[in-house]
N, C-alpha and C. Protein backbone atom coordinates (compact mmCIF):
# COMPACT_ATOMS: atom_id res chain seq x y z
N UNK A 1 9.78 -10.15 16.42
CA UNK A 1 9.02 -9.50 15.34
C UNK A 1 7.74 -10.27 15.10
N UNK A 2 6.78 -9.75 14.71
CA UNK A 2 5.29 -9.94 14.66
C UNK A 2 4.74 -9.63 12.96
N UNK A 3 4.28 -10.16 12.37
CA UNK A 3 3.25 -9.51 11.19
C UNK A 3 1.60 -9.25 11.33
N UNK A 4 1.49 -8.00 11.31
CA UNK A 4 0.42 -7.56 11.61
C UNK A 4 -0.52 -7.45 10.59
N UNK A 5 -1.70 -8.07 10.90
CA UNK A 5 -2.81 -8.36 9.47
C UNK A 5 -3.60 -7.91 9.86
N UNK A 6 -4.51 -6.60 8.96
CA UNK A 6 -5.76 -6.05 9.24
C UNK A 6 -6.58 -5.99 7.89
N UNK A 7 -7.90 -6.71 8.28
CA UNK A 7 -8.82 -6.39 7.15
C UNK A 7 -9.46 -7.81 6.90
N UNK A 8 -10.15 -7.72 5.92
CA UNK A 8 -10.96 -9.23 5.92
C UNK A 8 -10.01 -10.39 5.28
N UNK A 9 -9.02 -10.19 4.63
CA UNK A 9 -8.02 -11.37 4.54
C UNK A 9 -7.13 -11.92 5.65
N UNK A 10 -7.60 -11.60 7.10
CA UNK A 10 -7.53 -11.97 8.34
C UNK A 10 -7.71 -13.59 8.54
N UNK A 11 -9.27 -13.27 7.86
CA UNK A 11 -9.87 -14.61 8.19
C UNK A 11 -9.18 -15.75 6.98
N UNK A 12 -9.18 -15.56 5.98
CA UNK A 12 -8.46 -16.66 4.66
C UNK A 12 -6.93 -16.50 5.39
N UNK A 13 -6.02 -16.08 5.47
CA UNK A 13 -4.70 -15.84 6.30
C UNK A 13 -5.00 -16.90 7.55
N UNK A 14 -5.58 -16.96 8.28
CA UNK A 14 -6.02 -18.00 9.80
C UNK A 14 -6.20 -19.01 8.82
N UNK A 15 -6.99 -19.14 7.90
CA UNK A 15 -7.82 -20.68 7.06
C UNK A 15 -6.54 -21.61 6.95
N UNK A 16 -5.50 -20.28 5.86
CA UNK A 16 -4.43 -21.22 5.52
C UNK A 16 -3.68 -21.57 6.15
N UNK A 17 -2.83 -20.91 7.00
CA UNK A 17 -1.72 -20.97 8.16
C UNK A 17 -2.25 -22.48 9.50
N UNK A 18 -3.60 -22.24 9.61
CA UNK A 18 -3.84 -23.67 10.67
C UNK A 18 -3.84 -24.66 10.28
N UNK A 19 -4.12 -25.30 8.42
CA UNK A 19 -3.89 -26.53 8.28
C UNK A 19 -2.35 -26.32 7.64
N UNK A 20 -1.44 -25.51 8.13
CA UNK A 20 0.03 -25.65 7.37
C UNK A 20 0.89 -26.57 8.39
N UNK A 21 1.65 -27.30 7.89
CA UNK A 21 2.80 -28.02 8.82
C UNK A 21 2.94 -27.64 9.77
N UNK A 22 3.55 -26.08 9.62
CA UNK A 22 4.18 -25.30 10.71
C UNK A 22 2.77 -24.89 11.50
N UNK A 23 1.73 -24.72 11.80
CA UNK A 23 0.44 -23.80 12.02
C UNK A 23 1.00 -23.06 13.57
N UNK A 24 1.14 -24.16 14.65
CA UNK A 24 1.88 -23.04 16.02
C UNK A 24 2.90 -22.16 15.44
N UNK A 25 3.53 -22.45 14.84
CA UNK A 25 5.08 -21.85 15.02
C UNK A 25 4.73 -20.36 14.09
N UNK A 26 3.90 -20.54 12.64
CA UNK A 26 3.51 -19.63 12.38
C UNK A 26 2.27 -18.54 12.84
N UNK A 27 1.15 -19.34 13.28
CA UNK A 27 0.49 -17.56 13.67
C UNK A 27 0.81 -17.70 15.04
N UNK A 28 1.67 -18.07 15.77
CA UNK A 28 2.59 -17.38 16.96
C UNK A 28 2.73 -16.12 16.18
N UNK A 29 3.74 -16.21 15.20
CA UNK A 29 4.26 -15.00 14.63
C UNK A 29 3.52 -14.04 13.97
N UNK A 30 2.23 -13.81 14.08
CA UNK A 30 1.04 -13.15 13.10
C UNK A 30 0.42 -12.78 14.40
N UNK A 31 -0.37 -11.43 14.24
CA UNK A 31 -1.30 -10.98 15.34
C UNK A 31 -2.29 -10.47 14.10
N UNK A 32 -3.31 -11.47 13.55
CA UNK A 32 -4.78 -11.05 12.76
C UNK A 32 -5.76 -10.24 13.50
N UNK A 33 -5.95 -9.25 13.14
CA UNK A 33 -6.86 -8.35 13.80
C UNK A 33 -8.28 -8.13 13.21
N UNK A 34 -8.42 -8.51 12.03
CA UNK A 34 -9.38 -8.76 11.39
C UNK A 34 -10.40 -7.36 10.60
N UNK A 35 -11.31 -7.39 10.78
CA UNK A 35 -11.71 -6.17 10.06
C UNK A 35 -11.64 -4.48 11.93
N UNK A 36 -11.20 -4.05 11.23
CA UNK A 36 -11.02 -2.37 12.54
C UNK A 36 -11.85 -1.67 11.86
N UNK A 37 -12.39 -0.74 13.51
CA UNK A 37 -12.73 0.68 12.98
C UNK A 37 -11.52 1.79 12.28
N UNK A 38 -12.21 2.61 11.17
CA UNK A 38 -11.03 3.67 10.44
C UNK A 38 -9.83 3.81 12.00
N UNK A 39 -10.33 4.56 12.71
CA UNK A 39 -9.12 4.93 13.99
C UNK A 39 -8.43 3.91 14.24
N UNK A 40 -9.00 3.02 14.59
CA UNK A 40 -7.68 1.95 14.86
C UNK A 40 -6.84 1.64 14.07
N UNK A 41 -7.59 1.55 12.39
CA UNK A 41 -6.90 0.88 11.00
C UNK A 41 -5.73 2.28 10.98
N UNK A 42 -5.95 3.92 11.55
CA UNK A 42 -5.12 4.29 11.40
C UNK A 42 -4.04 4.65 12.14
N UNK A 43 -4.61 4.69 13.82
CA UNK A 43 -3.65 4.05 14.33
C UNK A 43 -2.25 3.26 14.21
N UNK A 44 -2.65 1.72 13.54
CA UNK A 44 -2.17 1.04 13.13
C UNK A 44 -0.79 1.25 12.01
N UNK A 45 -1.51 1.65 10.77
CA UNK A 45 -0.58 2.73 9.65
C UNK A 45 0.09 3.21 10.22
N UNK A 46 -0.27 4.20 11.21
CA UNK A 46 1.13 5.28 11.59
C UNK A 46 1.96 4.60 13.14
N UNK A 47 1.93 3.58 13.01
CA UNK A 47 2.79 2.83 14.18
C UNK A 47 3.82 1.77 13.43
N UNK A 48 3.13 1.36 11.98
CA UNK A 48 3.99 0.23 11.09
C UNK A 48 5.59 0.49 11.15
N UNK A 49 5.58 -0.58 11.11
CA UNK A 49 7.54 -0.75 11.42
C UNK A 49 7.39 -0.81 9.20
N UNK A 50 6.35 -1.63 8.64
CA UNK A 50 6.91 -1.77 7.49
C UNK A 50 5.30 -1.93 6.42
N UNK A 51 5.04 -2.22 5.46
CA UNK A 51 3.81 -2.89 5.03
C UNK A 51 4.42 -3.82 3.86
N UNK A 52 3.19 -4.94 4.00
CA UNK A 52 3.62 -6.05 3.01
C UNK A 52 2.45 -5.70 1.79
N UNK A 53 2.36 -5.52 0.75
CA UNK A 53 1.62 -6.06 -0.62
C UNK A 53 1.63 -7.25 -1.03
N UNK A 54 1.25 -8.26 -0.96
CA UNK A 54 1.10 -9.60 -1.59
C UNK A 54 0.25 -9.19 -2.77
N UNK A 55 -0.01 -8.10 -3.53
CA UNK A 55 -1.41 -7.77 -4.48
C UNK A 55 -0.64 -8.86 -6.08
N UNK A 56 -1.46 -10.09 -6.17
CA UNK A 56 -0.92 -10.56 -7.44
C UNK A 56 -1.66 -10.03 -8.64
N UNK A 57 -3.07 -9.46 -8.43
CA UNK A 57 -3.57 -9.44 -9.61
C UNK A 57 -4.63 -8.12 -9.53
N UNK A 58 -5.60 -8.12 -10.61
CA UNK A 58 -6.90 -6.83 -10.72
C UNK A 58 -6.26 -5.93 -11.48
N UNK A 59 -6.86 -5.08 -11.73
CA UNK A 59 -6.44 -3.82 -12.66
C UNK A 59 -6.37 -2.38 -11.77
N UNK A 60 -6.09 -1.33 -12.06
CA UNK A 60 -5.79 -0.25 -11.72
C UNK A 60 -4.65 0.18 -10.94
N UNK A 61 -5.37 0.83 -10.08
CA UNK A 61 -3.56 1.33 -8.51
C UNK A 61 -4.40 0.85 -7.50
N UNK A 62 -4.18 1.06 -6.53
CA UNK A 62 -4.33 0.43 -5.23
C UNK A 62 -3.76 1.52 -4.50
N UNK A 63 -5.28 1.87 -3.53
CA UNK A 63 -5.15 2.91 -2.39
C UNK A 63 -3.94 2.27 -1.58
N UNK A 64 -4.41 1.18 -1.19
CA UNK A 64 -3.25 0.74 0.07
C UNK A 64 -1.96 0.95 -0.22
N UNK A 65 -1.65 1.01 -2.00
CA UNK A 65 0.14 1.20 -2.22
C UNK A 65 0.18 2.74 -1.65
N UNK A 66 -0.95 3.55 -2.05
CA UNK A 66 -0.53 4.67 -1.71
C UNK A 66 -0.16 4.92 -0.45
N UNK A 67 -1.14 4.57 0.35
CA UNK A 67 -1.00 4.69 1.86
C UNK A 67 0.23 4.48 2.38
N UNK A 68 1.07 2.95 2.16
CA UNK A 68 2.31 2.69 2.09
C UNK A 68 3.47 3.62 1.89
N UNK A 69 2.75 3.75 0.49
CA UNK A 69 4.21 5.26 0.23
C UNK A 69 4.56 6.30 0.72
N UNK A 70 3.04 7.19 0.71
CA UNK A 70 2.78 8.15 1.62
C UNK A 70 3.27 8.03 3.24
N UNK A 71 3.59 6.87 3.98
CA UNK A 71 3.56 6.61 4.70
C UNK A 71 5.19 6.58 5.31
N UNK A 72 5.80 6.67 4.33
CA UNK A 72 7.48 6.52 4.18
C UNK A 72 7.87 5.34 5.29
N UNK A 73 7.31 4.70 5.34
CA UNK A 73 8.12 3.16 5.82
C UNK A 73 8.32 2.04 5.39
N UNK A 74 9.00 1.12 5.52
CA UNK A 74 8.97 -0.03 4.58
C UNK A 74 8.16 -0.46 3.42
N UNK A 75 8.43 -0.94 2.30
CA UNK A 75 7.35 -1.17 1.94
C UNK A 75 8.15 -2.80 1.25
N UNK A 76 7.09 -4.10 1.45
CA UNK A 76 7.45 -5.00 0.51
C UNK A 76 6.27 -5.51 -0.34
N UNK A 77 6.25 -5.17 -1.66
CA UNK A 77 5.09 -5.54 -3.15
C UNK A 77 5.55 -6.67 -3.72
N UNK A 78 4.71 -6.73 -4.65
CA UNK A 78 5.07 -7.51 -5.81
C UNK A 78 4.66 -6.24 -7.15
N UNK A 79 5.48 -6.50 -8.01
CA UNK A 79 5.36 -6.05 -9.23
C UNK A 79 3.93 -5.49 -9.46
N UNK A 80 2.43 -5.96 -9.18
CA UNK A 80 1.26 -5.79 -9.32
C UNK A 80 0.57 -4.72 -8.15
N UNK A 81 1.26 -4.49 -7.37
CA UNK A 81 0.59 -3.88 -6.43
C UNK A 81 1.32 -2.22 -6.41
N UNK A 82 2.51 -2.08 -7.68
CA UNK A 82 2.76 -1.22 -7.76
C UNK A 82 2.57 -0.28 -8.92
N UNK A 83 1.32 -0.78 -9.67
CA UNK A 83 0.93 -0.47 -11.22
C UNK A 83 0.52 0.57 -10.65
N UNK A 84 0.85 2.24 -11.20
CA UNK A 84 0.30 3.40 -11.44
C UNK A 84 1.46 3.95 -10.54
N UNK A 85 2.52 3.45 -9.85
CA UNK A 85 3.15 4.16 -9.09
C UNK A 85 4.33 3.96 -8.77
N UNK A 86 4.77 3.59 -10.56
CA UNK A 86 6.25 3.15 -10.86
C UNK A 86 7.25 4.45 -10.39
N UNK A 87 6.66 5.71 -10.66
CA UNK A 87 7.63 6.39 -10.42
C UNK A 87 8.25 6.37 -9.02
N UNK A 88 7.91 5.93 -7.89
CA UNK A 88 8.30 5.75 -6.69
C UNK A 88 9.27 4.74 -6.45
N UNK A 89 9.50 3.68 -7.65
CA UNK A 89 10.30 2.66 -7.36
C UNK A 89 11.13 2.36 -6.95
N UNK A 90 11.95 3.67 -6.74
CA UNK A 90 13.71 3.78 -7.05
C UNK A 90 13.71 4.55 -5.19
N UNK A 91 12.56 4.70 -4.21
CA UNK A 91 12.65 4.94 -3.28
C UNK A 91 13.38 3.60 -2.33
N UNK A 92 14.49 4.10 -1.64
CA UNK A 92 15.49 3.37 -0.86
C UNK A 92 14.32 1.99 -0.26
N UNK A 93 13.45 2.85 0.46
CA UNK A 93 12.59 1.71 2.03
C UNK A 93 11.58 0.94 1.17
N UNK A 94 11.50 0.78 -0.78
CA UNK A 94 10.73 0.23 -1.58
C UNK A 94 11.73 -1.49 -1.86
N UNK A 95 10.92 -2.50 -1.48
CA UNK A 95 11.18 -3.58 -2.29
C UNK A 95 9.97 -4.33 -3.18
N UNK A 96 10.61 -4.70 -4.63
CA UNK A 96 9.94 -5.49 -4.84
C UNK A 96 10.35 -7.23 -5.53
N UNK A 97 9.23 -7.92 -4.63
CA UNK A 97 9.60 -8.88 -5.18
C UNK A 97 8.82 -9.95 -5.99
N UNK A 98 9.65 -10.03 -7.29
CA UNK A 98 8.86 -10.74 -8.75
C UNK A 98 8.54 -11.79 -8.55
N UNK A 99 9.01 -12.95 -7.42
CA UNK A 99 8.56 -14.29 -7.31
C UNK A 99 8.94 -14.37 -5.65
N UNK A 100 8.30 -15.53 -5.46
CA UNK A 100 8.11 -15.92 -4.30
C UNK A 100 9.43 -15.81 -2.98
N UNK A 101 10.48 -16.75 -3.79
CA UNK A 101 12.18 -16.39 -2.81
C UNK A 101 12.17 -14.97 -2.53
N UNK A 102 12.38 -13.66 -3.76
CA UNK A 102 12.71 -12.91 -3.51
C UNK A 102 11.26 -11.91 -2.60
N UNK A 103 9.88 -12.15 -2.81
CA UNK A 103 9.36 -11.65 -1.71
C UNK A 103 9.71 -12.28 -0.39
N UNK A 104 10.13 -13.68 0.09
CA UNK A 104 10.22 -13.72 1.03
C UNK A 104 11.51 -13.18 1.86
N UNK A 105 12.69 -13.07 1.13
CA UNK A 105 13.75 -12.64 1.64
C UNK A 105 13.37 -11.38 1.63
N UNK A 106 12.83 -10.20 1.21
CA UNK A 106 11.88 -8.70 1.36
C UNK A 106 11.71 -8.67 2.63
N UNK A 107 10.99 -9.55 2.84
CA UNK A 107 10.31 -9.79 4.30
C UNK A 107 11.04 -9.36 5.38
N UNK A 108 11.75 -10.78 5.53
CA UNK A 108 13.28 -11.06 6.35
C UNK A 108 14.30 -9.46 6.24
N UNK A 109 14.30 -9.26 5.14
CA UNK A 109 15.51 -8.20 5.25
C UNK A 109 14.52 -6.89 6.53
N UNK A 110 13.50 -6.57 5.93
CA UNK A 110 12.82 -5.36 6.24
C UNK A 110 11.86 -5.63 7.73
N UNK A 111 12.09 -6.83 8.36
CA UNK A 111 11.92 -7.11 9.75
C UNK A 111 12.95 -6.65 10.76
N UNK A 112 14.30 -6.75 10.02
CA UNK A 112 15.73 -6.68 10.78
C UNK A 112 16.22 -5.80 10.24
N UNK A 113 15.63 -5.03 9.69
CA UNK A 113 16.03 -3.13 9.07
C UNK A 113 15.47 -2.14 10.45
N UNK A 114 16.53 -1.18 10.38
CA UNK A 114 16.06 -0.08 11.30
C UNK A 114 14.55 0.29 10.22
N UNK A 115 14.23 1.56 11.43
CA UNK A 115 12.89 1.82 11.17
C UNK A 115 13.41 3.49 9.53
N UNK A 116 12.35 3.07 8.51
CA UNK A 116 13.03 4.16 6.96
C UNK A 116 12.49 5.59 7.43
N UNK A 117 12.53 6.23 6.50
CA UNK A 117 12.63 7.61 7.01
C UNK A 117 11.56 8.17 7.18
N UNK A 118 10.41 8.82 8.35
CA UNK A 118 9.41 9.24 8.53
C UNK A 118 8.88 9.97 6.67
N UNK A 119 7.40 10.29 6.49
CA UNK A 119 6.92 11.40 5.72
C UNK A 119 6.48 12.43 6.31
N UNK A 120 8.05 13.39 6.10
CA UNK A 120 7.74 14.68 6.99
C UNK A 120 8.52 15.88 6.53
N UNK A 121 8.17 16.83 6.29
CA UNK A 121 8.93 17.91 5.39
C UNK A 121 10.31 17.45 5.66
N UNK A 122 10.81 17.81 4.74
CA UNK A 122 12.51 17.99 4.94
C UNK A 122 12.65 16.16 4.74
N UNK A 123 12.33 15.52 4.74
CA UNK A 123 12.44 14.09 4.84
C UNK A 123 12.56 13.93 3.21
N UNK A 124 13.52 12.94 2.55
CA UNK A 124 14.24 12.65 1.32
C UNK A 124 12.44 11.81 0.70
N UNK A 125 12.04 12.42 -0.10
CA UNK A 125 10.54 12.11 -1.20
C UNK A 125 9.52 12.30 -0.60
N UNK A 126 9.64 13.62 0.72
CA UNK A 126 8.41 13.86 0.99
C UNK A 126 7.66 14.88 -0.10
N UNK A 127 8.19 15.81 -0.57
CA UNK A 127 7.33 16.34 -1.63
C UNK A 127 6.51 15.43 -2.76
N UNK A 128 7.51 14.40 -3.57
CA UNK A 128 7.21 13.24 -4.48
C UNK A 128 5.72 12.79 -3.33
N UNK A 129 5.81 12.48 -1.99
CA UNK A 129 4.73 11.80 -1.78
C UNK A 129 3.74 12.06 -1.61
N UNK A 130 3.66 14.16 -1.80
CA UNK A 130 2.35 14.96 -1.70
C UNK A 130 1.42 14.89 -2.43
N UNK A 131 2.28 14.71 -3.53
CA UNK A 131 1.33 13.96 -5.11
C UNK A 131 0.65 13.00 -4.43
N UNK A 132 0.72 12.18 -3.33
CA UNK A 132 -0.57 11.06 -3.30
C UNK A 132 -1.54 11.57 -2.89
N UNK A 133 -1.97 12.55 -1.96
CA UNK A 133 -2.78 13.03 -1.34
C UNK A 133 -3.99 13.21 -2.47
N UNK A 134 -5.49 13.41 -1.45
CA UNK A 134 -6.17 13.35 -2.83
C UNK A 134 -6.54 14.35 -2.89
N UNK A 135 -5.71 15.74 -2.08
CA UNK A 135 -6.05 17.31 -2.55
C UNK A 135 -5.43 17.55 -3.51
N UNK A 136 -4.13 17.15 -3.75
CA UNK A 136 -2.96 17.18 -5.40
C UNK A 136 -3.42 16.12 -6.04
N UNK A 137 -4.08 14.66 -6.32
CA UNK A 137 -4.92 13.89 -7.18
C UNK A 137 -5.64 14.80 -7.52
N UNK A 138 -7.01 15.62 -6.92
CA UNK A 138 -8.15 15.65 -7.42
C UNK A 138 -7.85 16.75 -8.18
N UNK A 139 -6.91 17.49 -7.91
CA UNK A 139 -6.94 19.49 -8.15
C UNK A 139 -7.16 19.55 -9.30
N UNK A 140 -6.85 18.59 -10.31
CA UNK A 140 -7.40 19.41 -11.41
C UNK A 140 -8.69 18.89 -11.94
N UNK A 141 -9.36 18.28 -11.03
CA UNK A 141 -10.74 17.94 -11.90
C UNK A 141 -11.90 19.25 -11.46
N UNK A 142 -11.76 20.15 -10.84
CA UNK A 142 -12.71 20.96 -11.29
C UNK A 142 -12.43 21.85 -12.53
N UNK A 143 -11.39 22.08 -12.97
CA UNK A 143 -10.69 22.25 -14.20
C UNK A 143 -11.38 21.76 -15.44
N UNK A 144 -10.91 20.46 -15.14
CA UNK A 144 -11.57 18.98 -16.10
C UNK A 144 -12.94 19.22 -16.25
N UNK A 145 -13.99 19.00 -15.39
CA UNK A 145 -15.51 19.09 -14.78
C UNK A 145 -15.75 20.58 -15.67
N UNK A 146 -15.08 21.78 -15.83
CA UNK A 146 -15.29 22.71 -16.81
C UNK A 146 -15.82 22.61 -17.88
N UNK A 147 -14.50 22.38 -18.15
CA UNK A 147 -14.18 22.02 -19.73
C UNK A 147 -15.09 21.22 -20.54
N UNK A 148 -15.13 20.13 -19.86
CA UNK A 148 -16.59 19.41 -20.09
C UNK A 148 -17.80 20.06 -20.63
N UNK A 149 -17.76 21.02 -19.45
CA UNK A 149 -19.22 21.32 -19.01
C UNK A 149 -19.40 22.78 -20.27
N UNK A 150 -17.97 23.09 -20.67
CA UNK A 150 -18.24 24.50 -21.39
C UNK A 150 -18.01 23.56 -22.99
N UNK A 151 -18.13 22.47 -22.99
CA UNK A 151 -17.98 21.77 -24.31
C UNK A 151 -19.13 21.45 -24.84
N UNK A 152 -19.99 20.57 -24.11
CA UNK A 152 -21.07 20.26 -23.64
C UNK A 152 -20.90 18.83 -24.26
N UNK A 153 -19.85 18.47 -24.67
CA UNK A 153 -19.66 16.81 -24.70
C UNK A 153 -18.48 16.07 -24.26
N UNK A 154 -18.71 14.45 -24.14
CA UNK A 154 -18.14 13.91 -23.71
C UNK A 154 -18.06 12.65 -24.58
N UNK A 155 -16.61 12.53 -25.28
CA UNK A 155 -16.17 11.10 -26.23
C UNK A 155 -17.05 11.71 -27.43
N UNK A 156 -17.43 13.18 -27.84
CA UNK A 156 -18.56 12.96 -28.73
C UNK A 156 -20.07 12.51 -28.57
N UNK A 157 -20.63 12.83 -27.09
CA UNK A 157 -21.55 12.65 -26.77
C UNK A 157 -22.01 13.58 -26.13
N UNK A 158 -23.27 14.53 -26.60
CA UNK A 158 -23.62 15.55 -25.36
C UNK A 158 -24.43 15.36 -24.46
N UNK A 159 -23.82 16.13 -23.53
CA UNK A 159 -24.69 16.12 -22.22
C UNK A 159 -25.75 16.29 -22.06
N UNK A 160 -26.20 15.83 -21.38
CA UNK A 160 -28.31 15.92 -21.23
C UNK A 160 -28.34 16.84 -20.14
């Protein structure tokens, strides 16, 4: 088994791992790919055996959880990387872990797990995961964008 890293925390991921004790033994086990073109980055997504979230902090949701979910394969978070998308929690191939032991045993378990259940009709929370898409996100903002617009304010402020 391999952990596959894409994106610019490639390079801080290499920084830390070469002055660590272990440095051979660990990025043996890492293939950093660093920043990809979209095709490859999606490539990549739809080949994952699993995805990791390390997200400790920032505000909002996070595309990448979605991608994950949407993605119906493994997933291992922390508590923070799953803000806006609690309702998914209780999905089987979802771990999360609140401190460090229990993300790392996440890891371990979901390396040596068969592969979870494709996102594909008929597949157990593929409807739940249509909601991520951003044709069911956006649908109701031309709705919204109306209403607005037939109000002619916003917070109590009108539009210019």
């Amino acid at each position: 088994s391999r952990i596959v890293v894409a994106g610019s925390v490639s390079e801080h991921i290499y920084q830390t791992m070469v002055t660590s004790d272990w440095a051979s033994i660990n990025l043996s086990r890492l293939e950093l790919l660093f920043v990809l073109p979209d095709e490859d980055l999606d490539a990549l997504k739809s080949l994952a055996h699993g995805f990791i979230l390390p997200i400790g902090f920032g505000g909002g949701t996070n595309i990448k959880t979605a991608e994950a979910i949407y993605s119906g394969a493994h997933i291992v978070a922390t508590p923070a990387a799953f803000r806006g998308y609690e309702e998914f929690l209780d999905f089987p191939e979802i771990s999360i872990g609140c401190d460090t032991a229990e993300f790392q045993k996440a890891v371990r378990t979901v390396l040596q797990a068969p592969s979870a259940s494709e996102s594909a009709p008929g597949t157990p929370g593929w409807a739940s995961r249509q909601r991520l898409t951003w044709q069911n996100r956006l649908s109701a903002l031309p709705a919204v964008a109306s209403s607005i617009e037939r109000s002619g304010a916003v917070n109590g402020t009108h539009l210019v």
